[in-house]
Protein backbone atom coordinates (compact mmCIF):
# COMPACT_ATOMS: atom_id res chain seq x y z
CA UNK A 1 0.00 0.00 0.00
CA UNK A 2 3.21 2.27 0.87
CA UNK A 3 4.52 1.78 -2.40
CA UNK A 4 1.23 2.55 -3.88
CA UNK A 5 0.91 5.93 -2.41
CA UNK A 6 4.55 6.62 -3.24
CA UNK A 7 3.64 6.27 -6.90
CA UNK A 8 0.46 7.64 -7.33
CA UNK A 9 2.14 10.81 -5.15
CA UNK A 10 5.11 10.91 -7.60
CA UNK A 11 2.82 10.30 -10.64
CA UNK A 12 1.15 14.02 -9.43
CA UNK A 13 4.32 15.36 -8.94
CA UNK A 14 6.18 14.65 -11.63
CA UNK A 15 3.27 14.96 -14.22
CA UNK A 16 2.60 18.62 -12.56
CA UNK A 17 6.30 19.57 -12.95
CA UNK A 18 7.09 17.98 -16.46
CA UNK A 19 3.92 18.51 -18.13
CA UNK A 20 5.70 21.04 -20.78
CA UNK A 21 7.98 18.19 -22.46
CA UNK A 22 5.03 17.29 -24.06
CA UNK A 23 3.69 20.38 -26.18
CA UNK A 24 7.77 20.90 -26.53
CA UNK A 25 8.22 17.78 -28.38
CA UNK A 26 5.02 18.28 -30.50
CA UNK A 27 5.86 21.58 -31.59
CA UNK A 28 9.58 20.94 -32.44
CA UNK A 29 9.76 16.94 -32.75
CA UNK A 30 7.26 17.59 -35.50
CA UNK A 31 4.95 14.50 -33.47
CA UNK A 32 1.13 14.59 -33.12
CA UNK A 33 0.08 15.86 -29.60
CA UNK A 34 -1.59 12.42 -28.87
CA UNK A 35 1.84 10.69 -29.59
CA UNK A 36 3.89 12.77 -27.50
CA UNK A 37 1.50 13.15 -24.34
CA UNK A 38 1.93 9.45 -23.98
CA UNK A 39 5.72 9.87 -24.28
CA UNK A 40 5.50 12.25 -21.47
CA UNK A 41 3.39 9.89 -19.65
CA UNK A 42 5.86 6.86 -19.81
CA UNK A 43 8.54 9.33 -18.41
CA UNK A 44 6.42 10.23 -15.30
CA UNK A 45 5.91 6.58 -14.57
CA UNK A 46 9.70 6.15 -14.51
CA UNK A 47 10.00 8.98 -12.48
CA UNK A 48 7.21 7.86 -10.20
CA UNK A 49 8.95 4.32 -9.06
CA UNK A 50 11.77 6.24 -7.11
CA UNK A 51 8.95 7.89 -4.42
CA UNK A 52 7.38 4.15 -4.83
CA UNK A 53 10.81 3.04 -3.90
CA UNK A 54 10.93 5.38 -0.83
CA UNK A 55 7.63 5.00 0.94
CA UNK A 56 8.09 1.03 0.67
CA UNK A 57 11.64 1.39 2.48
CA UNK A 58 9.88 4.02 4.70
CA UNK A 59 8.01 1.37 6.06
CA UNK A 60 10.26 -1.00 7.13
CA UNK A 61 11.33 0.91 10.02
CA UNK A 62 9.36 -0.52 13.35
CA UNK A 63 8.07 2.52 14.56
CA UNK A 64 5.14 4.76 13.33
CA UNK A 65 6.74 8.25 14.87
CA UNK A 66 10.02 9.90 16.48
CA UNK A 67 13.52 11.57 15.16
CA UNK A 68 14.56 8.39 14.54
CA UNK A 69 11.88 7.54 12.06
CA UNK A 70 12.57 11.59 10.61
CA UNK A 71 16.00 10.58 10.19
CA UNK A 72 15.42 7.40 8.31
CA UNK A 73 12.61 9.13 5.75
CA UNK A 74 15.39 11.55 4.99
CA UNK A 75 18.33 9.52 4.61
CA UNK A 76 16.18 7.01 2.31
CA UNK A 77 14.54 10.28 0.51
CA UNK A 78 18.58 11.37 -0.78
CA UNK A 79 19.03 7.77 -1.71
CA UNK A 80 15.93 7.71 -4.18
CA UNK A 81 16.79 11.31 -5.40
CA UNK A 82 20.77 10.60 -6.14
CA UNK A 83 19.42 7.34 -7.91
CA UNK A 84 17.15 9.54 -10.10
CA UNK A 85 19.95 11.74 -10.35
CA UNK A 86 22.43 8.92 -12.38
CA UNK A 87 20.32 6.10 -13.44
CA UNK A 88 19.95 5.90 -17.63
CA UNK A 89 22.20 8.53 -17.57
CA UNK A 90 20.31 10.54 -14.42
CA UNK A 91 17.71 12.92 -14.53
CA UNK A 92 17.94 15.19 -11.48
CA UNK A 93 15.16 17.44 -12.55
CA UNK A 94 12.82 19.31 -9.82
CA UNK A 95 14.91 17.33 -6.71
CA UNK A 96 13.42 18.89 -3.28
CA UNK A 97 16.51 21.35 -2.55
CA UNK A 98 15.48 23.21 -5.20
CA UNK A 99 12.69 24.75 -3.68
CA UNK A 100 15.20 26.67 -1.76
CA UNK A 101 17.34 28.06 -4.56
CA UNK A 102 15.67 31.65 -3.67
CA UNK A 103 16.83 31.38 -0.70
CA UNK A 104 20.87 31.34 -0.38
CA UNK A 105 21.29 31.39 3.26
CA UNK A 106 19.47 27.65 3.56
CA UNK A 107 21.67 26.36 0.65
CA UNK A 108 25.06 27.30 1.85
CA UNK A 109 25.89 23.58 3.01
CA UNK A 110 25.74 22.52 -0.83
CA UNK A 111 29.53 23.16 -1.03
CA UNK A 112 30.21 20.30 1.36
CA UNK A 113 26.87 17.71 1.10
CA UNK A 114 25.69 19.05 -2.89
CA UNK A 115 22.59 19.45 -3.95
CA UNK A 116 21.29 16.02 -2.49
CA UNK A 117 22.65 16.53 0.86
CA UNK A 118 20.91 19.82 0.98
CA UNK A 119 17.52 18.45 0.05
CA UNK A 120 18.70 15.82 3.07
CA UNK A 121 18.78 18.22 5.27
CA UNK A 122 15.61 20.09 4.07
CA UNK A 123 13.80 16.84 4.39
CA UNK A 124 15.34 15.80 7.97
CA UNK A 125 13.99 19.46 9.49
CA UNK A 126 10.58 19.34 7.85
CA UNK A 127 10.37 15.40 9.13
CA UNK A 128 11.37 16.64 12.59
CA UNK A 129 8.97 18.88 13.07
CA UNK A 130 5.88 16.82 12.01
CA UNK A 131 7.56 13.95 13.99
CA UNK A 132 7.02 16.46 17.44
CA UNK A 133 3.68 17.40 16.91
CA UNK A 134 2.53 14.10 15.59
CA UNK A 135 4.27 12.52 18.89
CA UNK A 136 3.16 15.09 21.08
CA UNK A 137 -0.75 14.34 19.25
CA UNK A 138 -0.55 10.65 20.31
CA UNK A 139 0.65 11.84 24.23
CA UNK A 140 4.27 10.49 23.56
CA UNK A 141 5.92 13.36 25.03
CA UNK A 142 9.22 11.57 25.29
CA UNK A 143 9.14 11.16 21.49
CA UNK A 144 8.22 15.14 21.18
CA UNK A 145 11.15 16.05 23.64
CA UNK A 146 13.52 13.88 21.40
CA UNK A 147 11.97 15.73 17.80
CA UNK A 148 11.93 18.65 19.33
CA UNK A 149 15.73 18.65 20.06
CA UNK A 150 16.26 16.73 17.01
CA UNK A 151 14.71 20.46 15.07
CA UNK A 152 16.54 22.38 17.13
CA UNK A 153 20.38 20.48 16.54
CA UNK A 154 19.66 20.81 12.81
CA UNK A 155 18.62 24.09 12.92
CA UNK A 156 21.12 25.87 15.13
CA UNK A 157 23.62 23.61 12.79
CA UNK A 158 22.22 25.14 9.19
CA UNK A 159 22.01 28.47 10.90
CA UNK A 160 25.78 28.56 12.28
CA UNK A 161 27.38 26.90 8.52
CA UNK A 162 25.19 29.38 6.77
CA UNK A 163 26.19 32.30 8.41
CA UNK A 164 29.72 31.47 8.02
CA UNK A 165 29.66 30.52 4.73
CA UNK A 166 27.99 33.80 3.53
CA UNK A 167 30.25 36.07 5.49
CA UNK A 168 33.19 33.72 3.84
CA UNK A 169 31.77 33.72 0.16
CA UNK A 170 30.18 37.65 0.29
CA UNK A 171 30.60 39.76 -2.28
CA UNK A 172 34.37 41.36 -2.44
CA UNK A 173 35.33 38.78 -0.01
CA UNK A 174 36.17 35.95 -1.96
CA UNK A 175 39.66 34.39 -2.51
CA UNK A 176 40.43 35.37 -5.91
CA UNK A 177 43.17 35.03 -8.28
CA UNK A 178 45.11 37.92 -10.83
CA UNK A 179 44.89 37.12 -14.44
CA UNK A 180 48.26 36.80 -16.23
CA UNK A 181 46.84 39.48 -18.82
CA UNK A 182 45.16 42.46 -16.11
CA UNK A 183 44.49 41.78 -12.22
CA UNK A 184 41.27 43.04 -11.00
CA UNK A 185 38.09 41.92 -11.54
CA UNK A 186 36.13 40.50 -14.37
CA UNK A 187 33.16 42.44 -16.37
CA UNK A 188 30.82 39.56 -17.35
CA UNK A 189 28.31 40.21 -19.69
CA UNK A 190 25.35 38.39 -20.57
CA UNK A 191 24.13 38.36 -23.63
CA UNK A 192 20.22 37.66 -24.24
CA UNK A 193 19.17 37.91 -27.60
CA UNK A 194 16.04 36.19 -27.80
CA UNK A 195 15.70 35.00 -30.86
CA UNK A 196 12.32 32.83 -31.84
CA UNK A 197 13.38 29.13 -32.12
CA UNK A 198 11.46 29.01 -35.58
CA UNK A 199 13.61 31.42 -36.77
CA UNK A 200 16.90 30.67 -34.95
CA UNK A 201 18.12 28.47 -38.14
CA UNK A 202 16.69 30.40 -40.80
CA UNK A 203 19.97 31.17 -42.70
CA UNK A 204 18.02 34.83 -44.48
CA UNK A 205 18.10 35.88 -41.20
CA UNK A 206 21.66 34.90 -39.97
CA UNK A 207 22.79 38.40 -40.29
CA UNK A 208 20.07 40.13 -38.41
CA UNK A 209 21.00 37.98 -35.41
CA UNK A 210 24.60 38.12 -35.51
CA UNK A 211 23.83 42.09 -35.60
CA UNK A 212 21.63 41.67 -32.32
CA UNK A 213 23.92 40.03 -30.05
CA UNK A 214 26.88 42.45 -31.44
CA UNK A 215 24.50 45.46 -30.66
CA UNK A 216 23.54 44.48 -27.06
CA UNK A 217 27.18 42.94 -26.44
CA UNK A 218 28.53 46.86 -27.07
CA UNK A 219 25.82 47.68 -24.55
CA UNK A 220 26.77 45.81 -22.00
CA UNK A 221 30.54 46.78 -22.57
CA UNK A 222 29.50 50.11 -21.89
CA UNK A 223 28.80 49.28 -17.92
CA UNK A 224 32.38 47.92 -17.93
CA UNK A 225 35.89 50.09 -17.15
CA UNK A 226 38.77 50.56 -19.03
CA UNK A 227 41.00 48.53 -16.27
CA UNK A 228 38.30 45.49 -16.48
CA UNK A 229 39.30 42.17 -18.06
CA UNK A 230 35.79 41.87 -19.97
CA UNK A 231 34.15 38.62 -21.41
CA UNK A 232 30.73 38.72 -22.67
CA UNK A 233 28.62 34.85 -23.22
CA UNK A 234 26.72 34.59 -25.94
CA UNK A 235 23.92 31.45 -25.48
CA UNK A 236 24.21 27.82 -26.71
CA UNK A 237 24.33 27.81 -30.31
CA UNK A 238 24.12 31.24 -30.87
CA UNK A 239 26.28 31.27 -33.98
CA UNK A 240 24.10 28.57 -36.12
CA UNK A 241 26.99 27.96 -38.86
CA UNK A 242 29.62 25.79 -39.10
CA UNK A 243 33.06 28.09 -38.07
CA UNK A 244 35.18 25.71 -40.21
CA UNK A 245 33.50 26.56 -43.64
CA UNK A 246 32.37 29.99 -42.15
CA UNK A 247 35.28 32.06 -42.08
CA UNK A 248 33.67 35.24 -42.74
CA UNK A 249 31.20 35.16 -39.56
CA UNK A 250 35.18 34.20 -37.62
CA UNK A 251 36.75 36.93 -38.69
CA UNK A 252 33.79 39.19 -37.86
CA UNK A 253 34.08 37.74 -34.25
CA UNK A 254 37.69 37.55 -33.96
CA UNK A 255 37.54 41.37 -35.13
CA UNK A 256 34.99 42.42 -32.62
CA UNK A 257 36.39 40.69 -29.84
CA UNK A 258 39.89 42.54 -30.59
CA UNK A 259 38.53 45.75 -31.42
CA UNK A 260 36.60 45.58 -27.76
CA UNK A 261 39.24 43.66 -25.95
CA UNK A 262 37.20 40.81 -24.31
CA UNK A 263 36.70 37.76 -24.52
CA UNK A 264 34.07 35.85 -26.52
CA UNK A 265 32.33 33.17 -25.55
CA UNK A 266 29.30 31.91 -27.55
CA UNK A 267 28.00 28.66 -28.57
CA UNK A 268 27.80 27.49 -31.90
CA UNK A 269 27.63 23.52 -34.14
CA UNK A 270 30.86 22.01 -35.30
CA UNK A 271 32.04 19.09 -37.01
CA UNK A 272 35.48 16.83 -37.06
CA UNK A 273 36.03 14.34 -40.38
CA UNK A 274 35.89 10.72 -38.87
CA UNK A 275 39.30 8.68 -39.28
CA UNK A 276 39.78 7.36 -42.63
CA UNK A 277 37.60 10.17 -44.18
CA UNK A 278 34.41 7.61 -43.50
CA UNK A 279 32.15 10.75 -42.48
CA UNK A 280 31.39 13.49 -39.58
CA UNK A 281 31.48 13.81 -36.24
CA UNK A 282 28.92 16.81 -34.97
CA UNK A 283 29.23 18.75 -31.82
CA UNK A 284 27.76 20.85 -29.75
CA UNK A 285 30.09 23.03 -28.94
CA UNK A 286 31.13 26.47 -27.25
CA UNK A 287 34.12 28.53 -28.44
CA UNK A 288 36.28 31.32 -26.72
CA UNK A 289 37.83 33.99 -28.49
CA UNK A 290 40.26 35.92 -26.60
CA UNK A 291 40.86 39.98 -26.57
CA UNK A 292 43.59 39.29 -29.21
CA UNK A 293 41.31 37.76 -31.39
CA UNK A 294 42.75 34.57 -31.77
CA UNK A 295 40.41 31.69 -31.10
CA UNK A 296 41.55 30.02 -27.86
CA UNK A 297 39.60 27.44 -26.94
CA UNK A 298 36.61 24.99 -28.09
CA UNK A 299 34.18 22.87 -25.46
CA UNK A 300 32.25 19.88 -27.13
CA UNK A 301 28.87 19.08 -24.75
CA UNK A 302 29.81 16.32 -23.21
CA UNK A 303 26.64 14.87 -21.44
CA UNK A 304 23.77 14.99 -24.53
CA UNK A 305 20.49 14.96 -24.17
CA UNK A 306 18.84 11.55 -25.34
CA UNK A 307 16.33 11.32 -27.85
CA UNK A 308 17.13 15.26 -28.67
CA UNK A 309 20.17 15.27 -29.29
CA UNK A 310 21.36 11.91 -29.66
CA UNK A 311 19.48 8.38 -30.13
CA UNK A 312 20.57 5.91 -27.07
CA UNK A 313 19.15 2.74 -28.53
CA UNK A 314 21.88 1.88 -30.56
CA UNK A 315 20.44 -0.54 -33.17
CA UNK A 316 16.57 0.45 -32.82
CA UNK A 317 17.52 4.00 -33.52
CA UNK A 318 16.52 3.92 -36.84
CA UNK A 319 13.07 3.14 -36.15
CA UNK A 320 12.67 5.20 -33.45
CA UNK A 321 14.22 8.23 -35.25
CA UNK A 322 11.03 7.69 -38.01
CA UNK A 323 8.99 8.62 -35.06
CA UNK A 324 11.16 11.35 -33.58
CA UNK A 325 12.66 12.83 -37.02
CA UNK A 326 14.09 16.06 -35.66
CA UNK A 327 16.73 13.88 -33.18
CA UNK A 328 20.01 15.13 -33.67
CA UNK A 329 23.24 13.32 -34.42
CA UNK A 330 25.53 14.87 -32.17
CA UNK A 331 28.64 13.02 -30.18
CA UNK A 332 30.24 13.43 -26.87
CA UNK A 333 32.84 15.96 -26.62
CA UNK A 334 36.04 14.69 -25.25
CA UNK A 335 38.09 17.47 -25.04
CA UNK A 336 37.52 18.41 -21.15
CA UNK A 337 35.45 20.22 -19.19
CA UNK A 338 37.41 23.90 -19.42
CA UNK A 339 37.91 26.52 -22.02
CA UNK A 340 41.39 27.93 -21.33
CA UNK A 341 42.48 31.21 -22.49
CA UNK A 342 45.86 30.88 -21.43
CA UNK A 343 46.19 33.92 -19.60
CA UNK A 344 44.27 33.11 -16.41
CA UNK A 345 40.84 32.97 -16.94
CA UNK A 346 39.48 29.29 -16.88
CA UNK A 347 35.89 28.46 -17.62
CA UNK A 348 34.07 25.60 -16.86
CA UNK A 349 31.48 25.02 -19.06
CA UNK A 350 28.15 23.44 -19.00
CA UNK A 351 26.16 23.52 -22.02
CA UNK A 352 22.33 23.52 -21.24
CA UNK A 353 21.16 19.93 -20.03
CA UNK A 354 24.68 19.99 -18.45
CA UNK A 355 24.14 22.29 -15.58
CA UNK A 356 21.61 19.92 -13.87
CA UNK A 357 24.66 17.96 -13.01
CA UNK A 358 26.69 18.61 -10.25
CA UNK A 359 29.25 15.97 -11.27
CA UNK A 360 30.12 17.93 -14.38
CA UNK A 361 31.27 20.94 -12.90
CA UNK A 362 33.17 19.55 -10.13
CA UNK A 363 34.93 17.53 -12.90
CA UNK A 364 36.07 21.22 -14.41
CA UNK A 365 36.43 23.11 -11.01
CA UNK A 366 39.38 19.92 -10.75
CA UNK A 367 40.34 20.93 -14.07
CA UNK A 368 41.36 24.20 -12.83
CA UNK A 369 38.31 26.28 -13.86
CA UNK A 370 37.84 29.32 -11.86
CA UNK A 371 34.38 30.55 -13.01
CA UNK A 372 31.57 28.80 -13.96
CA UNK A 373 29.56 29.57 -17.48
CA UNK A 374 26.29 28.25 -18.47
CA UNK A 375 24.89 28.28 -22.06
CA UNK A 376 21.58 27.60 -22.66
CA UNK A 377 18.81 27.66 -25.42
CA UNK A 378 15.23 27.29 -23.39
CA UNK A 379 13.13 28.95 -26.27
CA UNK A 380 12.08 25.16 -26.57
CA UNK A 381 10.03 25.25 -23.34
CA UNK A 382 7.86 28.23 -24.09
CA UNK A 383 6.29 30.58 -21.68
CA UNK A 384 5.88 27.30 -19.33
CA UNK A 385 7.42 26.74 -15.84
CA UNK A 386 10.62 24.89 -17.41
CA UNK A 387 12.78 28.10 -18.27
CA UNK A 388 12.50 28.84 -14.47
CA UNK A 389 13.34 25.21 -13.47
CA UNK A 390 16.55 24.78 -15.32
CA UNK A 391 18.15 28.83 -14.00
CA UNK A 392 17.27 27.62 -10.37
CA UNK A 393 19.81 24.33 -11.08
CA UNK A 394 22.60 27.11 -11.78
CA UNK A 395 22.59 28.29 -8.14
CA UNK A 396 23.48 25.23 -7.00
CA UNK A 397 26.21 24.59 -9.59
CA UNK A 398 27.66 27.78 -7.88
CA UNK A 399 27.25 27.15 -4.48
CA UNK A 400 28.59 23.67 -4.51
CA UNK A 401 31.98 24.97 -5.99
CA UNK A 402 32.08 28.14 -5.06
CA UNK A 403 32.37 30.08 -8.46
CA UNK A 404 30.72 33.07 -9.86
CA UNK A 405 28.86 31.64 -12.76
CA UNK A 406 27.47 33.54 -15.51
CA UNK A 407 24.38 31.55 -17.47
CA UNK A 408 23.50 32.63 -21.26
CA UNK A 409 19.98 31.83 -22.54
CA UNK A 410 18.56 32.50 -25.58
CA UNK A 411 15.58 33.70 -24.45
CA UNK A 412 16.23 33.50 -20.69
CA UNK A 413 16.40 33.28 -17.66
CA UNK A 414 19.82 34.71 -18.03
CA UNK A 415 21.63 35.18 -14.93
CA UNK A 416 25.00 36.12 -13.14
CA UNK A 417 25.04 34.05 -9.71
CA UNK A 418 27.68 34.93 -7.34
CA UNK A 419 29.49 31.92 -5.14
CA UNK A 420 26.91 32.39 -2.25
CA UNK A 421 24.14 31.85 -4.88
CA UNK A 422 23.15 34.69 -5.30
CA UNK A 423 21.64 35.78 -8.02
CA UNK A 424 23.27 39.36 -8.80
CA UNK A 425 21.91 40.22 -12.29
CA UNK A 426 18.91 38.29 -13.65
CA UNK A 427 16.43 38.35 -16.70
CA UNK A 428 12.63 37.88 -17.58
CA UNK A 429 12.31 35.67 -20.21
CA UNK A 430 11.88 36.15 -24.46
CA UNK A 431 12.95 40.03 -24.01
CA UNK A 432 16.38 40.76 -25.66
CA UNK A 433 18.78 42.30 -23.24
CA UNK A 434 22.06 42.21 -21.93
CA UNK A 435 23.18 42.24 -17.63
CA UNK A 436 26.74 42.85 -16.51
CA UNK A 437 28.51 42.63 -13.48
CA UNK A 438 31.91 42.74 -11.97
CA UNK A 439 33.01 39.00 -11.02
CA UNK A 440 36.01 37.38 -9.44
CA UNK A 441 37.82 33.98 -10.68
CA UNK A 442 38.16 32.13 -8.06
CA UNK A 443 41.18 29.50 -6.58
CA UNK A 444 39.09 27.67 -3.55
CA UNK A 445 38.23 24.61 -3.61
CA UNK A 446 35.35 23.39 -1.49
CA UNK A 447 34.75 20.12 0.30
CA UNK A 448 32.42 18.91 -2.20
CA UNK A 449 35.02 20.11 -5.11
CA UNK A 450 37.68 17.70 -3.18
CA UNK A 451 35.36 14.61 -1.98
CA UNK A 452 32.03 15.30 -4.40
CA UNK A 453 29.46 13.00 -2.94
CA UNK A 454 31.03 11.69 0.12
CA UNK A 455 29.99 14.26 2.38
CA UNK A 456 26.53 13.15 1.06
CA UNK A 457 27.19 9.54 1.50
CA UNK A 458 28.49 9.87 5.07
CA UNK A 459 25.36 11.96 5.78
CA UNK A 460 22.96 9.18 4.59
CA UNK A 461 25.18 6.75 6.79
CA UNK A 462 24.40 8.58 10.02
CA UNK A 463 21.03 9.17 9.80
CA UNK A 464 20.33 5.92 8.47
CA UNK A 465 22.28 4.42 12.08
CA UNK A 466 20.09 6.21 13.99
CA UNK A 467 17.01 4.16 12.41
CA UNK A 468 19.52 1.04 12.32
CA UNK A 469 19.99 1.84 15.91
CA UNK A 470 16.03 2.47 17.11
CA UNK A 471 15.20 -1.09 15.85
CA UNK A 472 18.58 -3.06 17.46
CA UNK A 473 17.92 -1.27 20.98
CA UNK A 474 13.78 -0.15 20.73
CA UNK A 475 14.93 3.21 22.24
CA UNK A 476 14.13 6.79 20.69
């Protein structure tokens, strides 16, 4: 019956927080509405057996109330969300800490647990408390004494690591390091130019759009000062031509970028000949060009999104690309998880689906990254929750490592997130615009940047003693 509940509950949730993959995939996957609701639907049901999962484990534990019982839920609630999180190649979408990603202060232990310990710890208080009044309901005031306590521990805990971690991590305060080419800070810029995805590819209208985000990049270089290192990010694919045939839109780049002495970051597709000469290889990819405007650096997406932008059924791909004709045919990058401009500045780079994952930028923060950029292109989601979903994944991505990041969307939410998380500079969405602000690269590396999920793990271990422990010696 547990398990029951569990599902049905995560069948609500999921369906209530997903619900815009389906007109998505309609509109651009070029698929009748009643194929793709079904689609949607299948997904849900996945998504649903990890709460199934939970309430069934929930049960197990011999006791209907108490911390202990609080601490179990919770520890079991990080296990199904981390499973969520890299099963099938993971999809960590809407996991409960992200309902605090407003709210900096309560996040602030994501740079030693991540994301899942947070939500943990989220879970743990909110079980707490219902544990004490549902205890001290049933006239088990030993039970309410021991919840009680258990709510305060936790929160004079998250209260103490918050405030020391914002004081640490506040703005001017952060351990920085000088760029080889200009100490000082950095003036990000980002660059929304909101461009209609029906007429993103449209090649009439290439030049119009490459005009827009040059117009609103000299706008935001305006806010910046002479004795700024400045780098302005362009969204995911927001060149749509291949820079290996297209040397004219290059040089118009590598001209701007040396003209206005910044560096350029933008996304755009590329392509490498396959050994032998057999065929392609396509990318999704981000480029730098640096203030001398020489191209520095290329970033090929690593972690692709399945059935968009790759097929991951190997030899039924075929027929299920007759049924999902716009799939792409894009590869994993392998060159790394940094664009290097060899004069300081490091970026880590996370290319739209990519920011959901905390693994990926703790992989480039290792790498020696020492800001954080996000490039995105959410015009696919529409005036629906889902623009709103993925930003809120970005604070995180900067908490847990401690970076400024600055997040590119085509037609938002564009943001600039400082390492506290938060959000300095931030867009509405389908309204071209630019924001700016003066960041810092960064040289710290956090707990989670040295042990990544172990802090989590060890977490989960604890609480889950404490439920091992209530059913060894029946004691709260």
């Amino acid at each position: 019956m547990a398990a029951k509940r569990g599902f049905l509950w995560g069948v609500v949730y999921f369906g209530a927080m997903v619900w815009w993959i389906a007109p998505t995939i309609s509109h651009y996957g070029q698929l009748p509405l009643w194929v793709a609701i079904p689609i949607v639907a299948l997904l849900v049901l996945y998504l649903a057996i990890y709460p199934a999962m939970w309430a069934y484990a929930y049960t197990l534990l011999p006791v209907e109330t108490g911390i202990t019982r609080a601490a179990w839920g919770a520890a079991l609630w990080g296990v199904s969300e981390w499973l969520r999180g890299t099963i099938l190649t993971g999809f960590p979408w809407g996991v409960l800490a992200l309902g605090l990603s407003a709210h900096p202060f309560f996040i602030q232990p994501a740079d030693l647990l991540g994301i899942y310990g947070v939500g943990v710890l989220f879970f743990f208080w909110i079980a707490s408390g219902y544990s004490m009044v549902s205890c001290y309901q049933k006239g088990d005031k030993r039970g309410a004494l021991w919840s009680l306590l258990g709510l305060l521990v936790i929160t004079l805990l998250w209260t103490i690591y918050g405030m020391e971690r914002e004081r640490r991590f506040s703005l001017g305060n952060e351990p920085t390091i000088a760029l080889d080419a200009a100490g000082g800070p950095v003036c990000a810029i980002s660059v929304q130019g909101s461009i209609p995805q029906r007429l993103k590819w449209d090649p009439e209208l290439k030049e119009e759009t490459l005009r827009r985000y040059l117009d609103l990049t000299r706008k935001g270089l305006s806010k910046c000062s002479d004795q700024q290192v400045k780098m302005a990010v362009w969204p995911e694919t927001a060149v749509t031509t291949y820079l290996q045939e297209d040397m004219d839109t290059l040089f118009r780049l590598s001209s701007f970028a040396r003209a206005n002495g910044l560096y350029l970051l933008f996304g755009a597709p590329s392509y490498e000949v396959r050994d032998g000469g057999s065929g392609f290889r396509f990318y999704n990819s981000a480029y730098l060009i640096g203030p001398d405007g020489t191209l520095a650096a290329r970033y090929d997406k690593r972690h692709l999104v399945p059935f968009g932008e790759y097929m991951p059924l190997g030899p039924f791909s075929d027929l299920a690309r007759s049924w999902l004709p716009t799939a792409g045919d894009f590869v994993s990058g392998e060159r790394g998880g940094i664009l290097d401009s060899h004069q300081g500045l490091k970026i880590g780079m996370l290319i739209c689906f990519e920011s959901i994952f905390p693994e990926l930028a703790r992989d480039s923060v290792l790498q020696g990254a020492n800001l954080l950029a996000v490039i995105t292109n959410d015009a696919w989601f529409g005036r629906t929750p889902a623009p709103f979903q993925h930003e809120a994944m970005s604070v995180f991505r900067a908490v847990e490592e401690r970076r400024w990041l600055i997040r590119a969307a085509n037609t938002g939410v564009s943001s600039i997130i400082a390492p506290t998380g938060e959000r300095v500079a931030k867009t509405d969405i389908f309204v071209p615009t630019v924001i700016s602000h003066s960041i810092r690269p960064m040289k710290y590396w956090t707990p989670y940047s040295r042990i990544g999920e172990s802090g989590f793990w060890t977490l989960v271990l604890l609480l889950l003693a404490m439920g091992v422990g209530r059913f060894l010696f029946k004691r709260y």
